[in-house]
Protein backbone atom coordinates (compact mmCIF):
# COMPACT_ATOMS: atom_id res chain seq x y z
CA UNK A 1 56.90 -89.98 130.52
CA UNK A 2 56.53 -92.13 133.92
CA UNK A 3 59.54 -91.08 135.04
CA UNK A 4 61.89 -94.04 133.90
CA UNK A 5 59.42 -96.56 134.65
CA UNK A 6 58.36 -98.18 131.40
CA UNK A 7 60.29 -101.49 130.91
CA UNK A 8 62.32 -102.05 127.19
CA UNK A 9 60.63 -104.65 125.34
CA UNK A 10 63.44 -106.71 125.45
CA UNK A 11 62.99 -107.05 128.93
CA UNK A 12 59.14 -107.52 129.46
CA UNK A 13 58.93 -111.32 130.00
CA UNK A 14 57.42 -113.70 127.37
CA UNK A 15 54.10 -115.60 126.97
CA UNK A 16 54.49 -119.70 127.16
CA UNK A 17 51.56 -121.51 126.06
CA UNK A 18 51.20 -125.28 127.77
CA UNK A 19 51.12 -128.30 125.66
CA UNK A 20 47.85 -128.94 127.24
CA UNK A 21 46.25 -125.43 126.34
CA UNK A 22 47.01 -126.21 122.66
CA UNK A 23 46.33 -129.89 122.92
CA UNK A 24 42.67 -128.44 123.24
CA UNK A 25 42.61 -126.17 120.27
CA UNK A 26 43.93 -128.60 118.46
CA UNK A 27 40.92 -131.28 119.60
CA UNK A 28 38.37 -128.11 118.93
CA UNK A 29 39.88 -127.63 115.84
CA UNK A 30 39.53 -131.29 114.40
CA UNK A 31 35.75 -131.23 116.02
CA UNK A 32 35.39 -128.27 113.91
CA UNK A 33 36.65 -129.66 110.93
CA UNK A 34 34.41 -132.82 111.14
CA UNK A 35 31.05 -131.00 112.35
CA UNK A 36 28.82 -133.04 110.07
CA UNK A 37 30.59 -136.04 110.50
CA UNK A 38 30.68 -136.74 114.53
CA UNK A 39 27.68 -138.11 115.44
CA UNK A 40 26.13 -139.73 118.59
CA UNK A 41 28.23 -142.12 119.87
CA UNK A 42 31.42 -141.74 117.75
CA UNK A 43 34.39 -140.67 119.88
CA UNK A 44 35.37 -136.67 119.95
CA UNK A 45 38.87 -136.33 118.57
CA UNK A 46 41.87 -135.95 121.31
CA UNK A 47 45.13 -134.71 120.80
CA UNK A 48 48.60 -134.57 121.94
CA UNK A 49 51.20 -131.82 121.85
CA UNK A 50 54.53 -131.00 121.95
CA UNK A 51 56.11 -127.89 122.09
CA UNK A 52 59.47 -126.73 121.25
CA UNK A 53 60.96 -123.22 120.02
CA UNK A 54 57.27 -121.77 119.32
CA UNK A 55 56.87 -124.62 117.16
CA UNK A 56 53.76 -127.57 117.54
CA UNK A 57 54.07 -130.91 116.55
CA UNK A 58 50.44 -132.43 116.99
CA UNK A 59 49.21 -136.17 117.52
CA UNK A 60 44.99 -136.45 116.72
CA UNK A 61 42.87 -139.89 117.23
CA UNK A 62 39.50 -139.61 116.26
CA UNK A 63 37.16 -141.65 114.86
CA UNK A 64 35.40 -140.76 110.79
CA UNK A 65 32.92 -142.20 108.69
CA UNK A 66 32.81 -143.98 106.21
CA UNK A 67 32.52 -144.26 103.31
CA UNK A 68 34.43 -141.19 102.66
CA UNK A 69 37.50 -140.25 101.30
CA UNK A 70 39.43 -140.54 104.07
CA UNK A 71 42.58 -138.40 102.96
CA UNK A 72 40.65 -135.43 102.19
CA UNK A 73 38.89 -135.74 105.68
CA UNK A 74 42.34 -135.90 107.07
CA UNK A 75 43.83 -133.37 104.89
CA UNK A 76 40.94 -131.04 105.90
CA UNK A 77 41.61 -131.84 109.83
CA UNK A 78 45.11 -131.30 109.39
CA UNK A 79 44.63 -127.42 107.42
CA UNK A 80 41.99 -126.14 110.66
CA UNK A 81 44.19 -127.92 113.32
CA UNK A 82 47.77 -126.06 111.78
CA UNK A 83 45.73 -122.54 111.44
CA UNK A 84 44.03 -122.72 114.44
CA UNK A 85 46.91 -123.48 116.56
CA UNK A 86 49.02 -120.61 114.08
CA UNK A 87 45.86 -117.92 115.06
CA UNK A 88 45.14 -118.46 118.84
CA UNK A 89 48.65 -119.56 120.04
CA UNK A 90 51.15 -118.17 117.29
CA UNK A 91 52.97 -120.96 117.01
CA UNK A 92 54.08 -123.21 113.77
CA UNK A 93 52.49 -126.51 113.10
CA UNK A 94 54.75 -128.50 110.77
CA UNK A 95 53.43 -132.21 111.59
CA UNK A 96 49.99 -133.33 111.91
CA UNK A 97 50.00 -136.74 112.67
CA UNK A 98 46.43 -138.67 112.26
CA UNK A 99 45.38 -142.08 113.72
CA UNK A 100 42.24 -143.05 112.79
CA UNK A 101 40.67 -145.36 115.70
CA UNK A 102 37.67 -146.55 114.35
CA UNK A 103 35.55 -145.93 110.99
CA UNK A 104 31.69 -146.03 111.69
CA UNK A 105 29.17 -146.83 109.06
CA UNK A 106 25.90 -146.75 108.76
CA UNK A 107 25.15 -149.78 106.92
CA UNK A 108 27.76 -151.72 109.87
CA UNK A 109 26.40 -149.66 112.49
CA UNK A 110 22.68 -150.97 112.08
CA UNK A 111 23.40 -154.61 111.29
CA UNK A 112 25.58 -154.59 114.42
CA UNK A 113 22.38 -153.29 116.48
CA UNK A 114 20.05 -156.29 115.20
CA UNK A 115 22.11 -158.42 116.08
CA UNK A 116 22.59 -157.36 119.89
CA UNK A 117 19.37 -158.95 121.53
């Protein structure tokens, strides 16, 4: 024993993660779930946070391709952004909220080039 020293647990402080600390997990975490999708010149995703009670509700933009199906690309963002933010912060992620900015094709992407002289 330390001779009274050791603090009750109750009494030990607590750990606050900033909005901005899990605004970037949550931006890793969509860049994660997109890897073979973002390609040069396509936006990364960015995110917004807010925190309340250990709980973190989540605003993405990003940009996808397409075609794709664009709900299970959103669905897949949504599942890595909640458990990453769950694993490295703790906290709950009930809302995911997606905007997609801008959908790149290839087809659009290369006709647009030929045209640019």
């Amino acid at each position: 024993m330390g001779g009274g020293c050791e603090v009750p647990p109750g009494e030990r402080g607590a750990t606050r993660v900033a909005e901005r600390v899990v605004a970037k997990i949550a931006s890793q975490a969509a860049r994660e779930a997109l890897a073979g999708e973002l390609r040069a010149g396509h936006a990364p995703p960015t995110a917004s946070v807010v925190v309340r009670d250990e709980t973190a509700r989540v605003r993405l933009h990003m940009e996808l391709g397409y075609p794709a199906d664009l709900g299970a690309r959103c669905r897949a963002v949504r599942r890595q952004v909640a458990e990453r933010i769950g694993t490295l912060a703790g906290m709950r992620v009930p809302e995911v909220v997606i905007t997609v900015e801008r959908l790149h094709s290839p087809h659009l992407d290369r006709a647009g080039a030929e045209r640019v002289r």
